[in-house]
N, C-alpha and C. Protein backbone atom coordinates (compact mmCIF):
# COMPACT_ATOMS: atom_id res chain seq x y z
N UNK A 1 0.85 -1.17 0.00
CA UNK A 1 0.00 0.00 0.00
C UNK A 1 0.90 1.24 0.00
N UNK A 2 0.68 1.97 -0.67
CA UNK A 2 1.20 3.23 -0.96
C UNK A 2 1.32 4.14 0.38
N UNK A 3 2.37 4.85 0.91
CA UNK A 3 2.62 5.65 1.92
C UNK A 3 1.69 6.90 1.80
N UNK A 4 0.88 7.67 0.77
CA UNK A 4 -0.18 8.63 1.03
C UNK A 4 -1.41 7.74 1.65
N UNK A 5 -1.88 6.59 0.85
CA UNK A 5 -3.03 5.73 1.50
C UNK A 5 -2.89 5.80 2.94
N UNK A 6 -1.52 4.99 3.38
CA UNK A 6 -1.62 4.92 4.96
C UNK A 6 -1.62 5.90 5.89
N UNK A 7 -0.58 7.15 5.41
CA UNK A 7 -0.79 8.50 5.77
C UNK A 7 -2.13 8.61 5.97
N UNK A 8 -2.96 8.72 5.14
CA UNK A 8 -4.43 8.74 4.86
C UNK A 8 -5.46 8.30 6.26
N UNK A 9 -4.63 7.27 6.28
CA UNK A 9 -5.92 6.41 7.31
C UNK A 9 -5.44 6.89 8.63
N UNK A 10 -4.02 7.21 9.07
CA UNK A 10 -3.76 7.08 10.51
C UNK A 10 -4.67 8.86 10.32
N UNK A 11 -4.63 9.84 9.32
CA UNK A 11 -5.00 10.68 9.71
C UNK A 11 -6.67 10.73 10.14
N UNK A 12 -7.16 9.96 9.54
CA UNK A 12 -9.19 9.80 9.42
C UNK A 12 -9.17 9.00 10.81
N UNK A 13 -7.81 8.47 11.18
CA UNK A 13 -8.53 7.65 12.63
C UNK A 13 -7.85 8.63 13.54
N UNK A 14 -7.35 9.42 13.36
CA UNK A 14 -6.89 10.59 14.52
C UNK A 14 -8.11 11.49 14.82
N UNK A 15 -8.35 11.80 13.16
CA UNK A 15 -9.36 12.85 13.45
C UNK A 15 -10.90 12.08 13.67
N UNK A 16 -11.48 11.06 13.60
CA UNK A 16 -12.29 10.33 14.08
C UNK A 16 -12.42 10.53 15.31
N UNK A 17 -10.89 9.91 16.19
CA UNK A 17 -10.97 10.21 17.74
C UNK A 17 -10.78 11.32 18.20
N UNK A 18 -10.53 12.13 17.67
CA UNK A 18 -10.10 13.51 18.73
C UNK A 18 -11.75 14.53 18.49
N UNK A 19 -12.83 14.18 17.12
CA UNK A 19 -13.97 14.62 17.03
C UNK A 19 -14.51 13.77 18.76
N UNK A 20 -14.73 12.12 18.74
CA UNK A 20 -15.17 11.92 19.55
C UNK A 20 -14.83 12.30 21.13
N UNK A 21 -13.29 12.57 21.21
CA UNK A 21 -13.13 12.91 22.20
C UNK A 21 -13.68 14.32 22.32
N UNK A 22 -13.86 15.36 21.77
CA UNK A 22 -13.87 16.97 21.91
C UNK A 22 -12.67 17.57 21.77
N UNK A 23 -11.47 16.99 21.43
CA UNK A 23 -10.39 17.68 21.29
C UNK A 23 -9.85 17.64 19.66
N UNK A 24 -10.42 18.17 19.33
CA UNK A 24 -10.60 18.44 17.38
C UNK A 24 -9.66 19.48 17.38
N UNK A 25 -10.12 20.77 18.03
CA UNK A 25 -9.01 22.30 17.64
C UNK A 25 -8.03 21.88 18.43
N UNK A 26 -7.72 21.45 19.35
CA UNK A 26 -6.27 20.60 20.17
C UNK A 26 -5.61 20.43 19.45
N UNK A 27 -6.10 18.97 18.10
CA UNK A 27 -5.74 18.31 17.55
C UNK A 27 -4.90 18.67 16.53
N UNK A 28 -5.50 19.59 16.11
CA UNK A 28 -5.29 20.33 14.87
C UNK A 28 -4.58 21.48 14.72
N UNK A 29 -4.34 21.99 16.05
CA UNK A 29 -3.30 22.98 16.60
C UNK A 29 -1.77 22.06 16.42
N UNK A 30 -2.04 20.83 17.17
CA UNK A 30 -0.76 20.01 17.42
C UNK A 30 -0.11 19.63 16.14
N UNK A 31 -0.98 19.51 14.57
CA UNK A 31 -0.41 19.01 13.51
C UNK A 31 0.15 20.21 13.02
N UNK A 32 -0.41 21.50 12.78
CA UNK A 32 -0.35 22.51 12.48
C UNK A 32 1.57 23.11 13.12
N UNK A 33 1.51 22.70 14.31
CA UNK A 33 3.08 22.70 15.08
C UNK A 33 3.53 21.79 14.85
N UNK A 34 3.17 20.49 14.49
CA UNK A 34 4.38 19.52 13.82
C UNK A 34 4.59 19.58 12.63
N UNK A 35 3.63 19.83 11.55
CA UNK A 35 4.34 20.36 10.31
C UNK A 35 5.44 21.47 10.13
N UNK A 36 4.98 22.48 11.10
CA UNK A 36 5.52 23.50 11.03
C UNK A 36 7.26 23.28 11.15
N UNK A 37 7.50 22.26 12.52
CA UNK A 37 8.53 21.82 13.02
C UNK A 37 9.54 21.15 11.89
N UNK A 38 8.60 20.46 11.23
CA UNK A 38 9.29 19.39 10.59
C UNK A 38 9.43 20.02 9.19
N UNK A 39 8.95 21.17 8.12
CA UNK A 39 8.91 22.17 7.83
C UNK A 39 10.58 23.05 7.62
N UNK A 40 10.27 23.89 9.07
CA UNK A 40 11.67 24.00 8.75
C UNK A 40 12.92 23.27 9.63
N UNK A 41 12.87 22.21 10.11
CA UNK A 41 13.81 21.48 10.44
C UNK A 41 14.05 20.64 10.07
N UNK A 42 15.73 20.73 8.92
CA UNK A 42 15.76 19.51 7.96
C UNK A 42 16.23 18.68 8.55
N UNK A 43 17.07 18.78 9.44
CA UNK A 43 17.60 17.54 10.14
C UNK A 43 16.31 16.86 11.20
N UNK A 44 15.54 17.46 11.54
CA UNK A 44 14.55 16.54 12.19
C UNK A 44 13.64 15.38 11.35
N UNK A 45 13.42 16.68 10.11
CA UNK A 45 13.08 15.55 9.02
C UNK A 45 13.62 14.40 8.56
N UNK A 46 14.67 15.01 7.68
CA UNK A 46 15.61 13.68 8.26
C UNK A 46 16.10 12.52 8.99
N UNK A 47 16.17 12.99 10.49
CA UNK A 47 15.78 11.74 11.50
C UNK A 47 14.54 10.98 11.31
N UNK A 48 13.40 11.50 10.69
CA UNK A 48 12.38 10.63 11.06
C UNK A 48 12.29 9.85 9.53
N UNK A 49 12.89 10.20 8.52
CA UNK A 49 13.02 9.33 7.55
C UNK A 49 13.83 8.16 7.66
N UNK A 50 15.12 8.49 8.76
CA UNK A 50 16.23 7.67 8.82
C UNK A 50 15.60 6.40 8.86
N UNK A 51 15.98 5.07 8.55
CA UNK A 51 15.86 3.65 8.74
C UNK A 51 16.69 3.26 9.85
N UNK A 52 17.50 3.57 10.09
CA UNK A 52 19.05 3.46 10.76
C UNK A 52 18.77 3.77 12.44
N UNK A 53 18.08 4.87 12.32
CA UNK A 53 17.80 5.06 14.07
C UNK A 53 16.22 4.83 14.38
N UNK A 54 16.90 4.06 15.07
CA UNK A 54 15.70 2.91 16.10
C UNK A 54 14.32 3.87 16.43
N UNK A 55 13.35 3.05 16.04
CA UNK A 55 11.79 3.79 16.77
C UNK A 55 11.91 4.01 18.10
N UNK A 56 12.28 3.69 19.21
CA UNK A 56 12.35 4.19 20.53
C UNK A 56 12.64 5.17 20.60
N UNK A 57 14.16 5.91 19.71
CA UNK A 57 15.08 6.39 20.11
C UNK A 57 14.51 7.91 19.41
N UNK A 58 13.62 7.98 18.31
CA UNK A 58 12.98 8.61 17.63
C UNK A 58 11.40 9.41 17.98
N UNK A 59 10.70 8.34 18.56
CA UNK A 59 10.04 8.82 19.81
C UNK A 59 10.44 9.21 21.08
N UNK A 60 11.72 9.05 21.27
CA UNK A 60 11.68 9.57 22.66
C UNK A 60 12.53 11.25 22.30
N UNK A 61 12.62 11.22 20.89
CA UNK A 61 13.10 12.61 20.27
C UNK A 61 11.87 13.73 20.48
N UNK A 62 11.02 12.81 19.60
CA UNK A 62 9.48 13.31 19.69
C UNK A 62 8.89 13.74 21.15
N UNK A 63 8.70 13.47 21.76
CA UNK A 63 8.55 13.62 23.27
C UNK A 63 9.20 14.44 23.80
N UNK A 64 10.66 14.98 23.79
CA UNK A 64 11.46 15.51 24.60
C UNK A 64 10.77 16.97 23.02
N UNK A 65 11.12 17.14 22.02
CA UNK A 65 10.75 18.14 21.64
C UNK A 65 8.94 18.72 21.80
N UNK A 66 7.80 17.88 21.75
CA UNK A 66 6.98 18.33 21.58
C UNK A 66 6.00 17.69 22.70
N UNK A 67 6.69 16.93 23.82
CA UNK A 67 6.09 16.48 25.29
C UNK A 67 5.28 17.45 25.80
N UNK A 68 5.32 19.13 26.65
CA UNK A 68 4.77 19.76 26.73
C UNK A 68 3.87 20.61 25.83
N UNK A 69 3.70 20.48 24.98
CA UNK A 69 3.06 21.32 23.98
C UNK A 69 2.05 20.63 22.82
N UNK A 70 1.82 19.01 22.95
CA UNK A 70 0.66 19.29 22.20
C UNK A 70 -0.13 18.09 23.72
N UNK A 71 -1.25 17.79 23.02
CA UNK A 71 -2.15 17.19 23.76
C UNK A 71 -1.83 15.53 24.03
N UNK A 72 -2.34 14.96 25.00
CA UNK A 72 -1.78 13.56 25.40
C UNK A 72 -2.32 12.55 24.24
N UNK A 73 -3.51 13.26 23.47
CA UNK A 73 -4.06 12.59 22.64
C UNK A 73 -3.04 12.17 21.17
N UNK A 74 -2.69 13.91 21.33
CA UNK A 74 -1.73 13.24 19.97
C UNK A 74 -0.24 13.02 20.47
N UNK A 75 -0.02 12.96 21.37
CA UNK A 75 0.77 12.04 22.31
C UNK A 75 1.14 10.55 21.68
N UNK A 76 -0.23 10.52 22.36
CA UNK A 76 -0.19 8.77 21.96
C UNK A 76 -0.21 8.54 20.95
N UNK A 77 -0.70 9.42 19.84
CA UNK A 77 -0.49 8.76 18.32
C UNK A 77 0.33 8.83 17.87
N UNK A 78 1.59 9.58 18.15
CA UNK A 78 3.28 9.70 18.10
C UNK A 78 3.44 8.23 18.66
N UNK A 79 3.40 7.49 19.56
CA UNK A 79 3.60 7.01 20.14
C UNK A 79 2.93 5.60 19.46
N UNK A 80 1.77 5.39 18.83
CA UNK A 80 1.39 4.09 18.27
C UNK A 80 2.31 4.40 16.53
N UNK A 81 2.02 5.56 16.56
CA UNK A 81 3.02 5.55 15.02
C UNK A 81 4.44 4.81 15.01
N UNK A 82 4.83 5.39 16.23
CA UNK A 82 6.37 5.26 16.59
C UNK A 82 6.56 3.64 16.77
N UNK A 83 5.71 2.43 17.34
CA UNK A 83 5.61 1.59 17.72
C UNK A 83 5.38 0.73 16.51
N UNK A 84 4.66 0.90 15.79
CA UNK A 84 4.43 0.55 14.50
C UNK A 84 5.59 0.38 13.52
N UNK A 85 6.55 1.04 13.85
CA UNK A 85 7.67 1.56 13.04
C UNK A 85 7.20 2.45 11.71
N UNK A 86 6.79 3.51 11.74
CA UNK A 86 6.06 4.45 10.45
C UNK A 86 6.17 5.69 10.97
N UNK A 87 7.40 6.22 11.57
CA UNK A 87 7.25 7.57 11.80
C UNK A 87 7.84 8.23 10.41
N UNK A 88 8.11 7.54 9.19
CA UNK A 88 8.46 8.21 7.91
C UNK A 88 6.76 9.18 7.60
N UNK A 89 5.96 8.19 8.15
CA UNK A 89 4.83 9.08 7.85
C UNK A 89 4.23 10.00 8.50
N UNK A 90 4.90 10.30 9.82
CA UNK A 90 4.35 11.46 10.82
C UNK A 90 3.69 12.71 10.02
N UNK A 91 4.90 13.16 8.89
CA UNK A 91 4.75 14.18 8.23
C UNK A 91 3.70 14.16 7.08
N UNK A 92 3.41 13.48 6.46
CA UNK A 92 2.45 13.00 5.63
C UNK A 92 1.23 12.76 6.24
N UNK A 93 0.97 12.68 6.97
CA UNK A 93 0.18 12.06 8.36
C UNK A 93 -0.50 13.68 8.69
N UNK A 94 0.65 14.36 9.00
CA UNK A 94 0.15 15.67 9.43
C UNK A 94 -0.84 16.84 8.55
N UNK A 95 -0.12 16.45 7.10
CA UNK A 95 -0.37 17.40 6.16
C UNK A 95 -2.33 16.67 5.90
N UNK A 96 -1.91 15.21 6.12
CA UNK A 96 -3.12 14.82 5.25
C UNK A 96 -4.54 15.32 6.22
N UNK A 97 -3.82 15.30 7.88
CA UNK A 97 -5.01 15.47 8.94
C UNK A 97 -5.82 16.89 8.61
N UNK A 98 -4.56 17.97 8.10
CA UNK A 98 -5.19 19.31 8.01
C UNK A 98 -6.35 19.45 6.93
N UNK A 99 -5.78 18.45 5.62
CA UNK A 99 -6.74 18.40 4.93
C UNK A 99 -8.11 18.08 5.19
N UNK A 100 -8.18 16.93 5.28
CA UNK A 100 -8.99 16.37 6.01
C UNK A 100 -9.70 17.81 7.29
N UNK A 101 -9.22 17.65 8.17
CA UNK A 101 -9.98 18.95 9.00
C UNK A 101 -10.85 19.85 8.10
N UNK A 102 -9.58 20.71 7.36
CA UNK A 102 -10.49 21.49 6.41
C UNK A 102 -11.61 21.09 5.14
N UNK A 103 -11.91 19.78 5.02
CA UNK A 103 -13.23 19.49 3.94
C UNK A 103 -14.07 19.39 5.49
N UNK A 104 -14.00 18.65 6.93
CA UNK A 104 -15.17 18.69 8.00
C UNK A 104 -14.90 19.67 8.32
N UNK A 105 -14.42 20.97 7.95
CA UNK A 105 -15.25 22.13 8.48
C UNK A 105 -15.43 23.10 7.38
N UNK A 106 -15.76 22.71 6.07
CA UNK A 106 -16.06 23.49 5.24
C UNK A 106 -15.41 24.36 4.60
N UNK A 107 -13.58 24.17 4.88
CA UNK A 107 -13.16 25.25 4.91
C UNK A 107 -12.24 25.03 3.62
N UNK A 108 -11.85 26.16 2.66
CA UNK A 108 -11.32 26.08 1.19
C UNK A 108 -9.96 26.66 1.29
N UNK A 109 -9.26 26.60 0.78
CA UNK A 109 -7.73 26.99 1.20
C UNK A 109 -7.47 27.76 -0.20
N UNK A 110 -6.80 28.51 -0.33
CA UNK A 110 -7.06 29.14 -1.53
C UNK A 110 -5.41 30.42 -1.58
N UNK A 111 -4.31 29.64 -2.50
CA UNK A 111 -3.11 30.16 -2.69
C UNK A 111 -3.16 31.65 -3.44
N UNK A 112 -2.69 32.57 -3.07
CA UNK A 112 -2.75 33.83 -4.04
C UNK A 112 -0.93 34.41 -3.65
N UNK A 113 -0.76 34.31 -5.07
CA UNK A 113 0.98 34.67 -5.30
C UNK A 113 0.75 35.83 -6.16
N UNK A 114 1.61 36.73 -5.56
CA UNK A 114 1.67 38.68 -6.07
C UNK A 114 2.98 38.93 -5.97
N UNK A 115 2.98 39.98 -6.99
CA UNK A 115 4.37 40.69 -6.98
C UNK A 115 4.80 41.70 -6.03
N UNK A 116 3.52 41.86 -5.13
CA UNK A 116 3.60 42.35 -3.39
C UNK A 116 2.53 42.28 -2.83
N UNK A 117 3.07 42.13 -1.60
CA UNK A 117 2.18 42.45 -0.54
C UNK A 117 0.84 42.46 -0.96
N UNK A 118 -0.42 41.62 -0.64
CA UNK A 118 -1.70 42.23 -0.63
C UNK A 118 -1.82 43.36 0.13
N UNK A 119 -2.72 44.19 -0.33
CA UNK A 119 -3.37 45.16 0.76
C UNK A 119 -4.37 44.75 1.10
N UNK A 120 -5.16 45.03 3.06
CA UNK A 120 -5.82 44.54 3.02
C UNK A 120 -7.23 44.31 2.67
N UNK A 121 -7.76 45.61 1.90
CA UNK A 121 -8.52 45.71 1.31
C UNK A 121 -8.67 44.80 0.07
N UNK A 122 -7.68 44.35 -0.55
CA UNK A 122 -7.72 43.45 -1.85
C UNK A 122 -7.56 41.82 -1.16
N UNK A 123 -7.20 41.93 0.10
CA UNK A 123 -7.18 40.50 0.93
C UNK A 123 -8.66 40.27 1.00
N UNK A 124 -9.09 41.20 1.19
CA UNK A 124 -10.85 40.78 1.80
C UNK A 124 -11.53 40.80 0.34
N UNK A 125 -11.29 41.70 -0.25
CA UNK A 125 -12.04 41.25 -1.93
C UNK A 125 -11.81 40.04 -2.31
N UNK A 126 -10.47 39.24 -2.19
CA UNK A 126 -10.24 37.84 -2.97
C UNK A 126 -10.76 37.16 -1.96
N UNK A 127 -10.94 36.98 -1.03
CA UNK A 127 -11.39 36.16 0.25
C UNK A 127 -13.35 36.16 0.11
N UNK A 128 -13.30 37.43 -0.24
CA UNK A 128 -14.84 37.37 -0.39
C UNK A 128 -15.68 36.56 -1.73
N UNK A 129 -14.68 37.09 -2.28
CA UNK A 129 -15.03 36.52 -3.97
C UNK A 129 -15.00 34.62 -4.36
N UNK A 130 -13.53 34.39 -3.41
CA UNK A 130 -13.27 32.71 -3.20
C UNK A 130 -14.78 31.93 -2.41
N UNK A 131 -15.06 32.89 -1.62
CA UNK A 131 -16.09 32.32 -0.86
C UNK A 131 -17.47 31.94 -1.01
N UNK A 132 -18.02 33.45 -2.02
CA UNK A 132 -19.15 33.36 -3.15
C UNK A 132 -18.79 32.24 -4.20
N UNK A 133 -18.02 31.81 -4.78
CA UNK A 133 -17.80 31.02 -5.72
C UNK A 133 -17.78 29.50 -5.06
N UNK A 134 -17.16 29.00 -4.01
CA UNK A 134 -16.80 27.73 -3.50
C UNK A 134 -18.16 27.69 -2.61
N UNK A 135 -19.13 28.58 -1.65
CA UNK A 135 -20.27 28.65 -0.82
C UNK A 135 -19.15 27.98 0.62
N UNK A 136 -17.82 28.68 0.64
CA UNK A 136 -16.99 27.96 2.11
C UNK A 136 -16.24 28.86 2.19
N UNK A 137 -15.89 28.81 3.55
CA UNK A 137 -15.08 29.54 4.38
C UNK A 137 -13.84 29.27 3.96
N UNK A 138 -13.07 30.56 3.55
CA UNK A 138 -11.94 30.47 3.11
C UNK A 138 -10.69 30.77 3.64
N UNK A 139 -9.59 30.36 3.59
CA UNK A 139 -8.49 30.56 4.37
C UNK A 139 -7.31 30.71 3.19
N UNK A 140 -6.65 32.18 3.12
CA UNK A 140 -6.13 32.82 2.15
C UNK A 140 -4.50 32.52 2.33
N UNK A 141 -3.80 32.14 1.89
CA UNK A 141 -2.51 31.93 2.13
C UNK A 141 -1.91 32.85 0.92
N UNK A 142 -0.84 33.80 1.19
CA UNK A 142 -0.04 34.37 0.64
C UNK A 142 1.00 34.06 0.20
N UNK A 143 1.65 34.24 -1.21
CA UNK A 143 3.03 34.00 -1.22
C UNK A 143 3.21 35.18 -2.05
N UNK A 144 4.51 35.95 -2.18
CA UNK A 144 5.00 36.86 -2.77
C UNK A 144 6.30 36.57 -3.50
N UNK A 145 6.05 36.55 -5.10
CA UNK A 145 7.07 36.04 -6.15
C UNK A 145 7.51 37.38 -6.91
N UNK A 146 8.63 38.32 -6.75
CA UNK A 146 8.51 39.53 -7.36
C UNK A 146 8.81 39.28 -9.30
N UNK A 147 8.79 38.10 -9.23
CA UNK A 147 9.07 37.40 -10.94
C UNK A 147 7.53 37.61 -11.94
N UNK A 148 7.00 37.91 -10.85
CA UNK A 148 5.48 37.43 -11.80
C UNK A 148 5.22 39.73 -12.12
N UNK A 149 6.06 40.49 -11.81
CA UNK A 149 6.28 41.65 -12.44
C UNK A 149 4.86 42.35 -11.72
N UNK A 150 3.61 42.12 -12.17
CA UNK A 150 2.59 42.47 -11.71
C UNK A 150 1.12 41.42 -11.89
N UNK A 151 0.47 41.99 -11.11
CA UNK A 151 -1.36 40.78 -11.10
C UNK A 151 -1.18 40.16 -10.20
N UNK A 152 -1.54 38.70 -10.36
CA UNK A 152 -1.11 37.70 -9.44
C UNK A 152 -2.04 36.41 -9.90
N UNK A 153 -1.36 34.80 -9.39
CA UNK A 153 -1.79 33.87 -9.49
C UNK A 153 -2.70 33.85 -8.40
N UNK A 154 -3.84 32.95 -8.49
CA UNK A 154 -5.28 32.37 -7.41
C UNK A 154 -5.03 30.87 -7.86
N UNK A 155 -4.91 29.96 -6.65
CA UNK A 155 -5.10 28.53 -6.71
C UNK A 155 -5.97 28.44 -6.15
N UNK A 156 -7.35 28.00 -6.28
CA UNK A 156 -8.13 27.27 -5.68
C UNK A 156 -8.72 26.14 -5.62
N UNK A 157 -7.91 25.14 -5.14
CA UNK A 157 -7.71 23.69 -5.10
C UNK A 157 -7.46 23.03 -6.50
N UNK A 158 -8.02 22.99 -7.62
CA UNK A 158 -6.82 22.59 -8.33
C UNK A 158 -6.94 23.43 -9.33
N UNK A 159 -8.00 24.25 -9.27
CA UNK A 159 -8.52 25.98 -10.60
C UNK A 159 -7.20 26.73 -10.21
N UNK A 160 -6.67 26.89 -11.34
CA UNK A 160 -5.74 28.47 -11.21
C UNK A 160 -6.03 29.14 -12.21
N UNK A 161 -5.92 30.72 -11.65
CA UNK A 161 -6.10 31.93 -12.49
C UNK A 161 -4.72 32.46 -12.68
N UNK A 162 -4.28 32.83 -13.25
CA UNK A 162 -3.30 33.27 -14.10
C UNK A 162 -2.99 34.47 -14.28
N UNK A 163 -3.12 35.54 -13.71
CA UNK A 163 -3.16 37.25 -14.07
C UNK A 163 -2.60 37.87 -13.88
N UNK A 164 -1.38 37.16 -14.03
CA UNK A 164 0.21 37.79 -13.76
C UNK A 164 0.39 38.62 -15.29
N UNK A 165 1.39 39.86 -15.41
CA UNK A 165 2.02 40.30 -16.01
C UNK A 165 3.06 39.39 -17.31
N UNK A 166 3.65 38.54 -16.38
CA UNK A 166 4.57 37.86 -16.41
C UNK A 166 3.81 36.45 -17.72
N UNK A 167 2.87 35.93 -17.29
CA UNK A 167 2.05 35.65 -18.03
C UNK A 167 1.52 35.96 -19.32
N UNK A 168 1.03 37.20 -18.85
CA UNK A 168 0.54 37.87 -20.45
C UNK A 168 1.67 38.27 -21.32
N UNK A 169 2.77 38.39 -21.00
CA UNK A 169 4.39 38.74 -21.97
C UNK A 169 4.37 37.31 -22.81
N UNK A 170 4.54 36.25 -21.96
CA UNK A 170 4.39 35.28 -22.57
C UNK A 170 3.69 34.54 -23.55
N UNK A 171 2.06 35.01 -23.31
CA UNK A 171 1.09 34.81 -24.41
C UNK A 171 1.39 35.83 -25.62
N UNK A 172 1.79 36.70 -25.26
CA UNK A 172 2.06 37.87 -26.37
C UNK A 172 3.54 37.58 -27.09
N UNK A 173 4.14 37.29 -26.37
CA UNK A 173 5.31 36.45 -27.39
C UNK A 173 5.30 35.52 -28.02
N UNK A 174 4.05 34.69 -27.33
CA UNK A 174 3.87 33.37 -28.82
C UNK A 174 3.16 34.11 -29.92
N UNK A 175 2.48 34.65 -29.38
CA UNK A 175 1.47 35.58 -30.34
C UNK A 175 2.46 36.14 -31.40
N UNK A 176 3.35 36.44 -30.96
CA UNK A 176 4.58 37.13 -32.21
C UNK A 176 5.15 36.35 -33.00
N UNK A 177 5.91 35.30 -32.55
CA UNK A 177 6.19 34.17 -33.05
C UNK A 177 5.47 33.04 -33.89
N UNK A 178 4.02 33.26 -33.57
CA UNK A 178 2.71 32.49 -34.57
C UNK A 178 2.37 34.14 -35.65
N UNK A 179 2.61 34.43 -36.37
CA UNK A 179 2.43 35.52 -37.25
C UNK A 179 1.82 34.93 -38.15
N UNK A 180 0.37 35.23 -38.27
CA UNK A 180 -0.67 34.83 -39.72
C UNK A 180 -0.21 35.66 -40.86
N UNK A 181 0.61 36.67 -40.54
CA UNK A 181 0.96 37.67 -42.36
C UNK A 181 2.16 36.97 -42.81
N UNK A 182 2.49 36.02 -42.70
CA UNK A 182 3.78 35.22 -43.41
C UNK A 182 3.58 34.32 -43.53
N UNK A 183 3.44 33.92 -45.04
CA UNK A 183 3.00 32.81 -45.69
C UNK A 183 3.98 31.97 -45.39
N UNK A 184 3.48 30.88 -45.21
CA UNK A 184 3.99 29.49 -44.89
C UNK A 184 4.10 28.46 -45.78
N UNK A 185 5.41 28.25 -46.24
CA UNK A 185 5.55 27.21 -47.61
C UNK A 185 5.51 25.97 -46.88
């Protein structure tokens, strides 16, 4: 079975139990800080890909870094992961739970890359507009590419808009290069 599948399932049985328990935003706080962790720490990443160092020794990494700070719930699922021997998938695990979270709570994630800064007036126009279109609560993530010159890209889940500067040079240069006034032998 493919490592997203299983990713997959430990995440639907995390978030299964932590709905039944009442600790859902807990839950989801705690993945949100272990992606983050694992994110930008390549060598942690690393460790948990390693084959070489022992599951004990890897959970008890886990624990000493993130023991106080998330919930006992996802505690223990460090801890059956770790036992299992599959902490390659902690991280996969994490990304897939958020997903997951966000289709049970309605919520649409929606990438917008600019050649600066939104303002926040144009934050709340694209946020409003994502929201009329999808009928869900949207959660706007920024990235800033100063390559795209001016406009900006919209991902919304797998729709992208295109309205970069940078873009239209490009259509307009094939456009030059396809020339209908030169006959073609």
């Amino acid at each position: 079975m493919s490592n997203i599948r299983v990713a997959s399932r430990y995440a639907k049985s995390l978030i299964e139990l932590a709905s039944e328990k009442g600790v859902l935003e807990q839950v989801q706080e705690d993945m949100l800080l272990f992606s983050q962790v694992v994110s930008q720490n390549r060598d942690f990443q690393l460790l948990l890909q390693n084959p070489i160092v022992k599951s004990n020794k890897k959970l008890a990494i886990i624990k000493s870094v993130f023991g106080q700070k998330v919930s006992s719930l996802t505690m223990a699922f460090f801890d059956i992961v770790a036992r299992k021997n599959r902490e390659p998938l902690l991280e996969a695990a994490a990304k897939e739970f958020g997903n997951q979270y966000n289709v049970l709570k309605g919520i649409q994630v929606a990438t917008v890359t600019s050649a600066m800064p939104l303002t926040p007036a144009l934050r709340n126009q694209i946020t409003a507009q994502v929201a009329a279109q999808t009928g869900k609560k949207v959660t706007l993530v920024e990235k800033v590419d100063p390559a795209l010159i001016g406009g900006f890209i919209l991902r919304v889940g797998d729709q992208q808009v295109d309205s970069s500067v940078r873009y239209n040079l490009i259509k307009l240069s094939n456009k030059f290069k396809d020339n209908p006034y030169i006959n073609k032998l």
